[in-house]
C-alpha atoms as a PDB file:
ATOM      1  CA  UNK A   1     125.488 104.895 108.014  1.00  0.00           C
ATOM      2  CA  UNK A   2     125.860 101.556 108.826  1.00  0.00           C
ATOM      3  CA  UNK A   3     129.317 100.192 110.644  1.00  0.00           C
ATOM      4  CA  UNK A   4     131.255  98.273 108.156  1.00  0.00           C
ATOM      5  CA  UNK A   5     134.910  97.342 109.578  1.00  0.00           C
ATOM      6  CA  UNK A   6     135.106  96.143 113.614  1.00  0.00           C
ATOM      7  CA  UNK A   7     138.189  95.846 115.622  1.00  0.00           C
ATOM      8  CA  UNK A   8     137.505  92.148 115.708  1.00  0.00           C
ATOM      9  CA  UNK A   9     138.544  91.932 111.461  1.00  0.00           C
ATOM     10  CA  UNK A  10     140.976  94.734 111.476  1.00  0.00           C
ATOM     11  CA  UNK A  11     143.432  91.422 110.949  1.00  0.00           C
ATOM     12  CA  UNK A  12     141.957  91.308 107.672  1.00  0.00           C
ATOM     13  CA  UNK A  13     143.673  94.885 106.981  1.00  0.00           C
ATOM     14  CA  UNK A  14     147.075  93.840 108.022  1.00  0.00           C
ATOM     15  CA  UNK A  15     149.450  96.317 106.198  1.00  0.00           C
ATOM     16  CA  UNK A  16     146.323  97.849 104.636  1.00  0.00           C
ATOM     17  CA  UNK A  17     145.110 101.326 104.661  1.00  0.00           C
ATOM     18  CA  UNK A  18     141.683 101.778 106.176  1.00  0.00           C
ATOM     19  CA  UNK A  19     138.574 104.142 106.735  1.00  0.00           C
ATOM     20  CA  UNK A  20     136.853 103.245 109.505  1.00  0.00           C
ATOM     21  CA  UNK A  21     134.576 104.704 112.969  1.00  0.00           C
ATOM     22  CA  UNK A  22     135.263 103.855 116.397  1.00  0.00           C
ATOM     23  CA  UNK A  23     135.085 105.571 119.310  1.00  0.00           C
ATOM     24  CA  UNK A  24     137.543 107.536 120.902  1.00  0.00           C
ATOM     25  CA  UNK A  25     137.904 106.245 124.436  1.00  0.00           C
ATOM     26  CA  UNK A  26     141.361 107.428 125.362  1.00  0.00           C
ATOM     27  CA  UNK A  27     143.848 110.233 123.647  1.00  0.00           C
ATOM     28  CA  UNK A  28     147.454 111.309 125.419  1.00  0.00           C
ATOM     29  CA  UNK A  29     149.945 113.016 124.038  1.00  0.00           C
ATOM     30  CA  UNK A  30     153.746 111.095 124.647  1.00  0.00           C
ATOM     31  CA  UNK A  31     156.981 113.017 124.367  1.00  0.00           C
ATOM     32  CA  UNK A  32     159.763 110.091 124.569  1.00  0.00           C
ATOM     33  CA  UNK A  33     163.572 110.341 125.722  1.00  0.00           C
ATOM     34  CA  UNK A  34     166.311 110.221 123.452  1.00  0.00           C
ATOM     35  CA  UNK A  35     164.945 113.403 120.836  1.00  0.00           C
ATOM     36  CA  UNK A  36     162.736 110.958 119.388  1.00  0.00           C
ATOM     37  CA  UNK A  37     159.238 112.996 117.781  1.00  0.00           C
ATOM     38  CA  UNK A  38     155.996 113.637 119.984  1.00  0.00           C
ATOM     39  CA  UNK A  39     152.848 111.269 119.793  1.00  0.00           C
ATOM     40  CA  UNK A  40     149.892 110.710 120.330  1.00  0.00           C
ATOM     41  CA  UNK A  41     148.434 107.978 122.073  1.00  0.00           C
ATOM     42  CA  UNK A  42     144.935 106.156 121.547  1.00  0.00           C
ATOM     43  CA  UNK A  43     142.432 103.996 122.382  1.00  0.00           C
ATOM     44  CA  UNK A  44     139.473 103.127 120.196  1.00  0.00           C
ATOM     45  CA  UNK A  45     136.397 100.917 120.567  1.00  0.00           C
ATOM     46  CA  UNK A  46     133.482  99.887 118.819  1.00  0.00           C
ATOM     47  CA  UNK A  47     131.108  96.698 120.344  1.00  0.00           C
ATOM     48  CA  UNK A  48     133.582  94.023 119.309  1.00  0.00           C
ATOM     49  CA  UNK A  49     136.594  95.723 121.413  1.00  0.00           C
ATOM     50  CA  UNK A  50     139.603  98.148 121.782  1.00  0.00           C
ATOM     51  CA  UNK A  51     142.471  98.818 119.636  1.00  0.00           C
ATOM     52  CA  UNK A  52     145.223 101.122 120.080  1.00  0.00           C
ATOM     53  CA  UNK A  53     146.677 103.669 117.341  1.00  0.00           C
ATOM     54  CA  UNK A  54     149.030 106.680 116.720  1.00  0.00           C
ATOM     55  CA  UNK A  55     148.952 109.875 115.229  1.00  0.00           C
ATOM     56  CA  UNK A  56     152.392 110.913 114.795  1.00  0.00           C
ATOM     57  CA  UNK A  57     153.698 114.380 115.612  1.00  0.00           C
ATOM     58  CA  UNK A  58     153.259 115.875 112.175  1.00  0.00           C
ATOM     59  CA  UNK A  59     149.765 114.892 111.780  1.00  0.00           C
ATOM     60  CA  UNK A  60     148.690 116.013 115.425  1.00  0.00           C
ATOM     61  CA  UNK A  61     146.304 118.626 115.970  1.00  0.00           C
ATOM     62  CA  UNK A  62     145.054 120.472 119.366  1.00  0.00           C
ATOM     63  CA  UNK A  63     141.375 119.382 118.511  1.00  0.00           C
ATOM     64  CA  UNK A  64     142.312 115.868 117.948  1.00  0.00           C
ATOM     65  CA  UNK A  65     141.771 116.072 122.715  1.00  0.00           C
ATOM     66  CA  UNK A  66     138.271 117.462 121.624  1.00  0.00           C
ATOM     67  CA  UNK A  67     137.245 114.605 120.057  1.00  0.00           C
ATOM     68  CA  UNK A  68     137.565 111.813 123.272  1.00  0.00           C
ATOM     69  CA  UNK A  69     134.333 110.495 123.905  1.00  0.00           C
ATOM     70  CA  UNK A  70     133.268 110.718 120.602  1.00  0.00           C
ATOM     71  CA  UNK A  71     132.768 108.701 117.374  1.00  0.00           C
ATOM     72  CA  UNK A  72     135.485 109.537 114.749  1.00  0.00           C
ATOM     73  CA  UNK A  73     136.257 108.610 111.228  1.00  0.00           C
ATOM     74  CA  UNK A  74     140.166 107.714 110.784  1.00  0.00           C
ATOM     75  CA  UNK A  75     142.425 106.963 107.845  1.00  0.00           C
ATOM     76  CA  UNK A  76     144.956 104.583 109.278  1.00  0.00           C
ATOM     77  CA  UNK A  77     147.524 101.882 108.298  1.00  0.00           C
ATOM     78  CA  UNK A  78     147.117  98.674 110.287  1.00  0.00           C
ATOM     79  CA  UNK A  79     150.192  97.703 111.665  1.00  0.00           C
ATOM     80  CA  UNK A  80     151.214  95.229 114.617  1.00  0.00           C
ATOM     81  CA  UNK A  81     153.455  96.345 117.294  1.00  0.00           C
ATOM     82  CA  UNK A  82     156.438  94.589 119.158  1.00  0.00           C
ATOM     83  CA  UNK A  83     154.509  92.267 120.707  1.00  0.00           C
ATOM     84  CA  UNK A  84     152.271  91.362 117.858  1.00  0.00           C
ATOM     85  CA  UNK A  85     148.808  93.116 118.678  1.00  0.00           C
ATOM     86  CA  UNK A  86     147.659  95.103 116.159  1.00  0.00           C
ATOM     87  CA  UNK A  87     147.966  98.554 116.148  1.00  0.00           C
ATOM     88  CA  UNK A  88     146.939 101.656 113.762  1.00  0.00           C
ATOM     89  CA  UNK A  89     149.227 104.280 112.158  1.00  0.00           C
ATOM     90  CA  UNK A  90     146.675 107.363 111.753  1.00  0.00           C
ATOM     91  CA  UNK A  91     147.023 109.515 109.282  1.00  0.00           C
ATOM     92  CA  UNK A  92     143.927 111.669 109.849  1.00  0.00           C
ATOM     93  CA  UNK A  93     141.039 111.580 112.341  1.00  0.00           C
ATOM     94  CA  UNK A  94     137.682 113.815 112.810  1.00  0.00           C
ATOM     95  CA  UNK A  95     134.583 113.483 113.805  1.00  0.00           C
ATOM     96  CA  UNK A  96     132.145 111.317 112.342  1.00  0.00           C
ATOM     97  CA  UNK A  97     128.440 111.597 111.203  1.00  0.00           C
ATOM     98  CA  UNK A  98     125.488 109.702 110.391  1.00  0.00           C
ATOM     99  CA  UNK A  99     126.287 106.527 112.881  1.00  0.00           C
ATOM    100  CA  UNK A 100     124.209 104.498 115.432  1.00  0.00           C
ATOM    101  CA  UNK A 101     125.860 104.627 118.553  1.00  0.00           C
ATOM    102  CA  UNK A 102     124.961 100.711 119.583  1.00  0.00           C
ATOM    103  CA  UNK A 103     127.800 100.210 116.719  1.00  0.00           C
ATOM    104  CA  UNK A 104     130.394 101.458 119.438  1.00  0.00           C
ATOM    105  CA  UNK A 105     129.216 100.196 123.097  1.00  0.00           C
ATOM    106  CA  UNK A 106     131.461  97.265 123.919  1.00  0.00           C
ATOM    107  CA  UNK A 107     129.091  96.015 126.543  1.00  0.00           C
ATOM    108  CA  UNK A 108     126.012  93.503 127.458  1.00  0.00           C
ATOM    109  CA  UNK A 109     123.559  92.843 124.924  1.00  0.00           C
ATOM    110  CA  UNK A 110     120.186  93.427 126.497  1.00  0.00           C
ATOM    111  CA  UNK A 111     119.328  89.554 127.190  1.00  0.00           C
ATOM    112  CA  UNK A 112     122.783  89.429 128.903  1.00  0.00           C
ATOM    113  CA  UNK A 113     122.234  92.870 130.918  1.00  0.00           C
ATOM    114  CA  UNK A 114     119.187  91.301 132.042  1.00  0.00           C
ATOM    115  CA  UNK A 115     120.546  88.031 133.755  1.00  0.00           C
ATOM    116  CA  UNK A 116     122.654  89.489 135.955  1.00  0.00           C
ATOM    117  CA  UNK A 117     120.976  92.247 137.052  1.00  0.00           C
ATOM    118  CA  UNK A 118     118.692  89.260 137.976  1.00  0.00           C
ATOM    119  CA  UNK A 119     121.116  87.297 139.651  1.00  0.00           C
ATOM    120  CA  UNK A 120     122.624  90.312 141.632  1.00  0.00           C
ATOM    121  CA  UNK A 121     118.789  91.467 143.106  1.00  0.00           C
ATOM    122  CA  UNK A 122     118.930  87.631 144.138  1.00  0.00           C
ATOM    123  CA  UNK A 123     121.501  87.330 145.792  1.00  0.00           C
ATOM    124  CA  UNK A 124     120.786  90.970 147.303  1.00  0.00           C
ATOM    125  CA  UNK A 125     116.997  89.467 148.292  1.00  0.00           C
ATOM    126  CA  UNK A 126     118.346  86.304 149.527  1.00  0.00           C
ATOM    127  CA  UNK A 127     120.326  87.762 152.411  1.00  0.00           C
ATOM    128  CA  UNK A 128     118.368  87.331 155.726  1.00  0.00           C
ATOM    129  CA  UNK A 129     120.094  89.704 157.889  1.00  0.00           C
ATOM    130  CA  UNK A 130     117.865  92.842 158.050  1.00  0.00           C
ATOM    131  CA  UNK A 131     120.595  95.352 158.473  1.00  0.00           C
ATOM    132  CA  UNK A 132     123.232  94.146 155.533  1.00  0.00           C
ATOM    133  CA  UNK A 133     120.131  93.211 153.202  1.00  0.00           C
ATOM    134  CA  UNK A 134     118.757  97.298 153.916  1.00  0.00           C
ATOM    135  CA  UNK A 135     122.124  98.460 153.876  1.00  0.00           C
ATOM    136  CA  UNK A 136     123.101  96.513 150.472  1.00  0.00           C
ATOM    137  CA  UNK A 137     119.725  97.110 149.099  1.00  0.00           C
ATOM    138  CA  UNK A 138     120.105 100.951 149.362  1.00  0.00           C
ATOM    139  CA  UNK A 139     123.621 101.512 147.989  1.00  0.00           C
ATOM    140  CA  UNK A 140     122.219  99.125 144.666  1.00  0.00           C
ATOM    141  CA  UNK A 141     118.991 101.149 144.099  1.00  0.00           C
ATOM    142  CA  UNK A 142     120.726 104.548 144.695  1.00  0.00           C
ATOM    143  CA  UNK A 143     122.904 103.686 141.598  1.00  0.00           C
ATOM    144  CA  UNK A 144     121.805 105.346 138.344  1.00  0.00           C
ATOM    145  CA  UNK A 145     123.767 103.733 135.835  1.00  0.00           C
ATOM    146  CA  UNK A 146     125.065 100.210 137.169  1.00  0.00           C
ATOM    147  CA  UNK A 147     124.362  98.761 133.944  1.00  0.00           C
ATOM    148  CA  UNK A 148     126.516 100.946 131.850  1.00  0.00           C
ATOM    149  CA  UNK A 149     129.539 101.080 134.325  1.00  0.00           C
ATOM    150  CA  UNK A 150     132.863  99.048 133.997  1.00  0.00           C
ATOM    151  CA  UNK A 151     134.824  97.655 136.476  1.00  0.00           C
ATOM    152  CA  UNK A 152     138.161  99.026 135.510  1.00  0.00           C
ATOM    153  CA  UNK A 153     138.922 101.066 132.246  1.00  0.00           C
ATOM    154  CA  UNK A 154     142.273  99.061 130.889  1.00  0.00           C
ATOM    155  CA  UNK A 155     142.008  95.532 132.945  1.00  0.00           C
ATOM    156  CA  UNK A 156     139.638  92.942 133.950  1.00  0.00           C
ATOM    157  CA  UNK A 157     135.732  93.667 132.712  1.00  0.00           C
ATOM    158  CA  UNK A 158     136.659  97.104 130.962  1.00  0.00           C
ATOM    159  CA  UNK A 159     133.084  97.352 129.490  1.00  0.00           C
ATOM    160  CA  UNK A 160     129.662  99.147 129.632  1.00  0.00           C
ATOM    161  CA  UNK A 161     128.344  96.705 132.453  1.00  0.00           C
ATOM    162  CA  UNK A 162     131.539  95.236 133.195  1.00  0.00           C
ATOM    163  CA  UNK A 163     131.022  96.351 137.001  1.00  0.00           C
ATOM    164  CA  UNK A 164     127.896  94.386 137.187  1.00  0.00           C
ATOM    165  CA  UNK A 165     129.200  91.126 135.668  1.00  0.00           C
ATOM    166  CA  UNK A 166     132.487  91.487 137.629  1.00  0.00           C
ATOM    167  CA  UNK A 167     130.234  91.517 141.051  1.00  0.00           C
ATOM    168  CA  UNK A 168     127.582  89.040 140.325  1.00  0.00           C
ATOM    169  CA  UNK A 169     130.508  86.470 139.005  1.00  0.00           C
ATOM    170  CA  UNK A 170     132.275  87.160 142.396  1.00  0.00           C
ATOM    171  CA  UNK A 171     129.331  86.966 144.404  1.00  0.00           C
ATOM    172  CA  UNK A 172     128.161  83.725 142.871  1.00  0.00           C
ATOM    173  CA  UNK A 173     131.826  82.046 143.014  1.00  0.00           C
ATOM    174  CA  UNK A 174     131.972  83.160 147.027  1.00  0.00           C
ATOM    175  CA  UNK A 175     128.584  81.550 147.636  1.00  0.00           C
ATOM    176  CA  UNK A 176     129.485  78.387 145.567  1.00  0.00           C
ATOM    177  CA  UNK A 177     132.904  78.233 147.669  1.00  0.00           C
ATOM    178  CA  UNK A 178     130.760  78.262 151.238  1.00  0.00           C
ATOM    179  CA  UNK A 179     128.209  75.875 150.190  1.00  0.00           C
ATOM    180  CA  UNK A 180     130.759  73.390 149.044  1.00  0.00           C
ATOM    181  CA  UNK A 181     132.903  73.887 152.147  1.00  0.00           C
ATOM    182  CA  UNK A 182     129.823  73.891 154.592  1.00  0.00           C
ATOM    183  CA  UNK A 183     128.561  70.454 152.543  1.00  0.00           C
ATOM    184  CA  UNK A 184     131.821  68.653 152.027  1.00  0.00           C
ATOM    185  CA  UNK A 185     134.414  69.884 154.324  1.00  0.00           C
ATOM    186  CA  UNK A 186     132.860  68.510 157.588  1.00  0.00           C
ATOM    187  CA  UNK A 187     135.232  67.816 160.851  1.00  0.00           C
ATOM    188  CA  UNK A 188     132.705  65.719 163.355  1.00  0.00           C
ATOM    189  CA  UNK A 189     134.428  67.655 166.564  1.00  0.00           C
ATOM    190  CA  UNK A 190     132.945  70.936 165.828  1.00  0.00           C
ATOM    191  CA  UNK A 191     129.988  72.473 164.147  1.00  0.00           C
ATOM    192  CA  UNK A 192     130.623  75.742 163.331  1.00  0.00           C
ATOM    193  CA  UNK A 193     127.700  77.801 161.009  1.00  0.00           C
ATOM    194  CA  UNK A 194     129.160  80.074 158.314  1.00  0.00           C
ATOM    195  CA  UNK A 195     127.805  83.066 158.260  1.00  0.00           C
ATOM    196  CA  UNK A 196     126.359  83.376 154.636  1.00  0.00           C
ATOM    197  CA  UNK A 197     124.347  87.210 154.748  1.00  0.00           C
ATOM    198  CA  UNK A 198     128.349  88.277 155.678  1.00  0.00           C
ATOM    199  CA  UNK A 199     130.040  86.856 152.765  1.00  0.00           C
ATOM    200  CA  UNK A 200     127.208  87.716 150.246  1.00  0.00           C
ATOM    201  CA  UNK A 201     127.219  91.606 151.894  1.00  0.00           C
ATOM    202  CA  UNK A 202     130.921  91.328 151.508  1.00  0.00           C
ATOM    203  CA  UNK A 203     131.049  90.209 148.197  1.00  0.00           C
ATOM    204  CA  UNK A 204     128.470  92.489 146.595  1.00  0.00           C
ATOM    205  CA  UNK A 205     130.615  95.726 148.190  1.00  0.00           C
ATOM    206  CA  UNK A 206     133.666  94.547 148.097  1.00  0.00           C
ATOM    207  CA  UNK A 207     134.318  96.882 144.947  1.00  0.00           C
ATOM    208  CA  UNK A 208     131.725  98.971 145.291  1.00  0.00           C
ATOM    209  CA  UNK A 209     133.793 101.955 145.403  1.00  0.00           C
ATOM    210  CA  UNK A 210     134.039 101.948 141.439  1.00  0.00           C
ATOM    211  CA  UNK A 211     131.085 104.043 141.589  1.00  0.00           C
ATOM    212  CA  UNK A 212     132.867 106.706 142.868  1.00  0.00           C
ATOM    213  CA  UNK A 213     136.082 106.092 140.641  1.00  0.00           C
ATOM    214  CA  UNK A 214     134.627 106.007 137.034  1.00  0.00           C
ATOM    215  CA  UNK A 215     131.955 107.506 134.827  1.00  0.00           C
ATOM    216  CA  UNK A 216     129.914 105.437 132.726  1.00  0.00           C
ATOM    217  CA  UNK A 217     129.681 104.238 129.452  1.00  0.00           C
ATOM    218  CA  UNK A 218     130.123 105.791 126.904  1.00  0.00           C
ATOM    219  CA  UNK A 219     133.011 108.234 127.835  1.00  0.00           C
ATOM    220  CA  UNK A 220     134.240 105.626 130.711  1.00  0.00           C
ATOM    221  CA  UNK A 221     136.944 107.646 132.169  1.00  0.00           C
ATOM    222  CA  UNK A 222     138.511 108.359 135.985  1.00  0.00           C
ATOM    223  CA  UNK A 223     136.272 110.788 138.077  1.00  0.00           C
ATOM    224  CA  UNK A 224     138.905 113.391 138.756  1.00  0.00           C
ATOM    225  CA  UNK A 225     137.929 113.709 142.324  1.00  0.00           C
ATOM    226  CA  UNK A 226     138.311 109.946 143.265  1.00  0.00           C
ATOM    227  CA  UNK A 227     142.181 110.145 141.812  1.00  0.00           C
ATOM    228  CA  UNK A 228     143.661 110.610 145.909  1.00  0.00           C
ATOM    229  CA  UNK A 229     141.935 107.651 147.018  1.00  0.00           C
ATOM    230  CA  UNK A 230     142.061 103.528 146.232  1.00  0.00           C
ATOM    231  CA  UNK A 231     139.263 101.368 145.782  1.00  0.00           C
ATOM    232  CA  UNK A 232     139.531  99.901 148.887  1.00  0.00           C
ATOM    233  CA  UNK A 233     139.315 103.693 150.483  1.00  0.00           C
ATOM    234  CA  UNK A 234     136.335 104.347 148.232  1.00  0.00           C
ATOM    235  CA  UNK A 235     134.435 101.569 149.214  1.00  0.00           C
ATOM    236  CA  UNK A 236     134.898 102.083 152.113  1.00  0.00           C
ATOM    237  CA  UNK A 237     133.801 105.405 151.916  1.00  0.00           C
ATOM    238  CA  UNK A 238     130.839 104.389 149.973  1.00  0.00           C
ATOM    239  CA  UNK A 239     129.406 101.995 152.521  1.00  0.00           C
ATOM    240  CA  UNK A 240     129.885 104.707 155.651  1.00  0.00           C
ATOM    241  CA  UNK A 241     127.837 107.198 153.025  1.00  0.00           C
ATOM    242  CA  UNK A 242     125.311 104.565 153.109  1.00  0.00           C
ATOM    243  CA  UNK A 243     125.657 103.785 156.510  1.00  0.00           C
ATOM    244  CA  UNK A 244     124.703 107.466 158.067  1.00  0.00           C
ATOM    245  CA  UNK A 245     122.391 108.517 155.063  1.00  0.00           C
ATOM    246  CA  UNK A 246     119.693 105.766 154.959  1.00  0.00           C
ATOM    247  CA  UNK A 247     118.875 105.025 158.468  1.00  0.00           C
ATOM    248  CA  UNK A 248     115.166 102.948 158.397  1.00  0.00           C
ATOM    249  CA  UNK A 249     116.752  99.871 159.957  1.00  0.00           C
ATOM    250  CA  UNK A 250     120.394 100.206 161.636  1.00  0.00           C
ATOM    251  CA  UNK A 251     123.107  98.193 161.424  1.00  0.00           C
ATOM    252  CA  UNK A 252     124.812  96.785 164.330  1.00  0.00           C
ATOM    253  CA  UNK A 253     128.453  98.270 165.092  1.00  0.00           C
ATOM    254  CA  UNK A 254     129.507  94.768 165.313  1.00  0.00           C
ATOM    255  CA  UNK A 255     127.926  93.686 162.088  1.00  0.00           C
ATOM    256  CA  UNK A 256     129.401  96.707 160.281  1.00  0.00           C
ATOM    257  CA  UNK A 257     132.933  96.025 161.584  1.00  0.00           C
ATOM    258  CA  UNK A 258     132.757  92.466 160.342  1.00  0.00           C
ATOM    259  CA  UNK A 259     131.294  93.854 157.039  1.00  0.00           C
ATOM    260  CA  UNK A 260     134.021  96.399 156.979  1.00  0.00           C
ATOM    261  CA  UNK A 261     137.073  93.701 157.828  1.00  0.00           C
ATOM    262  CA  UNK A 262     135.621  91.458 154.697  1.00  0.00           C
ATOM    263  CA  UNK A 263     136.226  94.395 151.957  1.00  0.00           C
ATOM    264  CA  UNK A 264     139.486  94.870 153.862  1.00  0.00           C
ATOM    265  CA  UNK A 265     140.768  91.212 153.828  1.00  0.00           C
ATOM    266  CA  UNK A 266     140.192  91.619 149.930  1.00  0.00           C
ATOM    267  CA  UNK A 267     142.938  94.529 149.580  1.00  0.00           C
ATOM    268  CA  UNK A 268     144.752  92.830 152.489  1.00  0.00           C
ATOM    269  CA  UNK A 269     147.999  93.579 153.572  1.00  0.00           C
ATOM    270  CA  UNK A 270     151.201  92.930 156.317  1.00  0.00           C
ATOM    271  CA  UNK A 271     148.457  94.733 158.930  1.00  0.00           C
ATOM    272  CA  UNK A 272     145.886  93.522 157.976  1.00  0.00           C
ATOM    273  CA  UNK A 273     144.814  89.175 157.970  1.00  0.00           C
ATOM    274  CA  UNK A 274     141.367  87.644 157.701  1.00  0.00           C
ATOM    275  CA  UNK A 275     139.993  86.758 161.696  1.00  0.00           C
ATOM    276  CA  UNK A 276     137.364  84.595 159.996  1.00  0.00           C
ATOM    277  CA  UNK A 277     136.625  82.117 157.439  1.00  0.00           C
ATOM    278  CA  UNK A 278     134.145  84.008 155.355  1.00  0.00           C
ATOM    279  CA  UNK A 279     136.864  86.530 154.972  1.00  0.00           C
ATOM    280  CA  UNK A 280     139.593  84.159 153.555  1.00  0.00           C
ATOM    281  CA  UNK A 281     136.249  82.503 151.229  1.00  0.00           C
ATOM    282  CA  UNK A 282     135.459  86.316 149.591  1.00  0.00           C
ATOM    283  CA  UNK A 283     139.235  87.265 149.643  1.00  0.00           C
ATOM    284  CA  UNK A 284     140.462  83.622 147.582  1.00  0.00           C
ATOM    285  CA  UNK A 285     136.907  84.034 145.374  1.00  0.00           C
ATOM    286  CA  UNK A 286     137.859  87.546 144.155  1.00  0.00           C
ATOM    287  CA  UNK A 287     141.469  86.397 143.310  1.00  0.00           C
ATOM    288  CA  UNK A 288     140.397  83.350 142.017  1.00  0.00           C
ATOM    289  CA  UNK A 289     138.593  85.368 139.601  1.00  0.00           C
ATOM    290  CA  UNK A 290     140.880  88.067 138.314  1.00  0.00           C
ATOM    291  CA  UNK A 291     143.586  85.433 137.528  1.00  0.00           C
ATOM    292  CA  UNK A 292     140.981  83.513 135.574  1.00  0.00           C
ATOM    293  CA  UNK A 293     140.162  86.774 133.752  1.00  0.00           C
ATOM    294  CA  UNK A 294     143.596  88.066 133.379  1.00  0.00           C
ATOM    295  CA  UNK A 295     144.476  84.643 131.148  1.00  0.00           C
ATOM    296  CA  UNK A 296     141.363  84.424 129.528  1.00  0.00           C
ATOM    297  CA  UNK A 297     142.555  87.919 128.232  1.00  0.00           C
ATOM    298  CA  UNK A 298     145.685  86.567 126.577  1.00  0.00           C
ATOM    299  CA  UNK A 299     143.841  83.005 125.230  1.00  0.00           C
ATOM    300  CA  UNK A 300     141.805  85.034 123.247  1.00  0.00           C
ATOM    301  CA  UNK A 301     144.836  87.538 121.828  1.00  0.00           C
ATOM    302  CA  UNK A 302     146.658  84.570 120.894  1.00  0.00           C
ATOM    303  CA  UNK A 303     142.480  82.886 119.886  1.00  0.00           C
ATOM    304  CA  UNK A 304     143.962  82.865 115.634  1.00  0.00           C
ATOM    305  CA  UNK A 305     146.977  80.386 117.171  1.00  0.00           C
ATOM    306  CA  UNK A 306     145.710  77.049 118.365  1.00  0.00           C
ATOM    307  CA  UNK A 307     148.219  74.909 120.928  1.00  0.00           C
ATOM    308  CA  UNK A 308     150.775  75.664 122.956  1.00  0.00           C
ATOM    309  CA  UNK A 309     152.125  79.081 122.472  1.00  0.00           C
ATOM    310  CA  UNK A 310     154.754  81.271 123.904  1.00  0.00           C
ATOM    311  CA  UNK A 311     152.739  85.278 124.703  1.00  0.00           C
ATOM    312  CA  UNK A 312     156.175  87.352 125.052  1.00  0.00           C
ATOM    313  CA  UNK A 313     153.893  90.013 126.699  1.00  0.00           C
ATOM    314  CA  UNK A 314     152.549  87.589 129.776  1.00  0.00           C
ATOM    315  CA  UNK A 315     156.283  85.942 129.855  1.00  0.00           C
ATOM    316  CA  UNK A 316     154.764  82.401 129.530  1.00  0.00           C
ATOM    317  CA  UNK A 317     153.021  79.417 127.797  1.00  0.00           C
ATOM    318  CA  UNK A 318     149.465  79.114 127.213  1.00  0.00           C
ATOM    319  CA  UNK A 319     147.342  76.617 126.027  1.00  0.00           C
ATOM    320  CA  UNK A 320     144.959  77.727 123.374  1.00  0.00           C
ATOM    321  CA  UNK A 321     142.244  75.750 122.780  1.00  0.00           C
ATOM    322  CA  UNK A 322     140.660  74.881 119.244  1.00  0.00           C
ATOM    323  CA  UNK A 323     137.417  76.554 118.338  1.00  0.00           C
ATOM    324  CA  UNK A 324     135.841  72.657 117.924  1.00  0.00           C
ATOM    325  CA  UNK A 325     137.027  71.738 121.561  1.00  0.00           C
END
């Protein structure tokens, strides 16, 4: 049956009662302070985003949990919440039937898919180092769905292929950052090379450890086992995995220690401070980005209210531009 109501017009049901599908990414049951009645709590998505909903504690039922990573049918009241996103009051929820299941992947269409896995393999072929090309090469083939993986589940680039985007964006800004500096920022006393096959290595496993952390699209959800550890720890991880299991051209210690200080310097720390320029290049590209991302986020909440707003959750103005600028 084809999908009739996205999250993207649920505005147009504002106080309305709907029947709708979406997937279930996300259900928790809440039990607040102060006596008040138990909840629960979830997220649903369907290709043109997330919205979150509640099923209060009279309607819950112990198979609603059965039903996460599925496509449901709801009955819900659209609502908005203290801060003004929208939000659904559900009144009853089961699974669905008859329903294409491209209807609920927020992710790359397959043009889009197909550029970056193009310009990751580029920038993966154009590094000139054997040992970080072999050992970046290897980690990237030996991944069976980097396509359909996100790069976090609630943040920045929560999306089937979000992963991929997030890491070919960063890699390209890095590069961009070195060529300008190694064009344009030019002191006649000294000539010192930057060391490009580092930052690109660096950059393409900085964050590599998110194949360890989460499961794929559709589900999308934390690998239990990967809870103890940070990304930082398992990409770190990941790259010594690599490191002793595919062993047809070795990697310098020096080399790896220099590759391991760059995906340090991006989690960095009071301990911990970049001993060389590529390092401070990856470490402002990858914060660079996620501050760009994080207020592109709130421009497009706030996308129906042109100007110069106040967003009471981000504590701040924005700017949002008109759709004719």
């Amino acid at each position: 049956m084809p999908k009739e109501i996205f999250v993207a017009n649920i505005s147009d049901y504002f106080t309305k009662t709907l029947e709708a599908t979406f997937l279930l990414r996300e259900i928790e049951e809440k039990e607040p302070a102060e006596s008040r009645k138990k909840y629960y709590n979830i997220m649903l998505q369907d290709s043109s985003g997330i919205v979150w909903g509640t099923i209060w504690e009279e309607l819950m039922i112990d198979s609603h949990k059965d039903l996460k990573g599925k496509v449901v049918s709801i009955k819900a009241l659209v609502t908005k919440d203290a801060q003004g996103a929208f939000r659904l009051i559900v009144r009853k929820m089961e699974a669905a039937k008859n329903f294409l299941m491209a209807d609920y992947i927020n992710g790359l269409a397959e043009e889009e898919r197909k550029r970056f896995m193009e310009i990751l393999w580029k920038y993966i072929r154009s590094i000139k180092n054997d040992g970080y090309r072999y050992l970046v090469t290897s980690i990237y083939e030996n991944i069976p769905d980097l396509e359909q993986l996100p790069a976090t589940l609630k943040k920045h680039h929560n999306f089937s292929g979000g992963f991929l985007v997030y890491t070919a964006s960063v890699t390209c800004l890095a590069n961009y950052m070195l060529r300008s500096l190694s064009c344009y920022n030019i002191n006649p006393s000294y000539k010192i090379p930057y060391h490009a096959d580092l930052l690109t290595a660096g950059a393409l496993l900085h964050a590599i450890g998110t194949v360890k952390k989460y499961t794929p699209s559709p589900d999308m959800h934390r690998i239990p086992e990967s809870i103890p550890l940070s990304l930082y720890e398992l990409s770190i991880q990941q790259i010594q995995d690599a490191v002793c299991r595919y062993k047809d051209v070795e990697i310098g210690e020096e080399e790896l220690n220099l590759l391991l200080h760059m995906v340090g310097c991006v989690y960095e720390n009071a301990t911990r401070k970049p001993l060389l320029r590529e390092s401070f290049i990856l470490t402002e590209a990858v914060r660079l980005h996620e501050q760009i991302t994080f207020l592109e986020y709130f421009i497009h909440e706030n996308r129906d209210k042109p100007g110069m707003i106040y967003d009471k959750i981000l504590g701040n103005y924005l700017y949002v531009p008109k759709e004719d600028i």
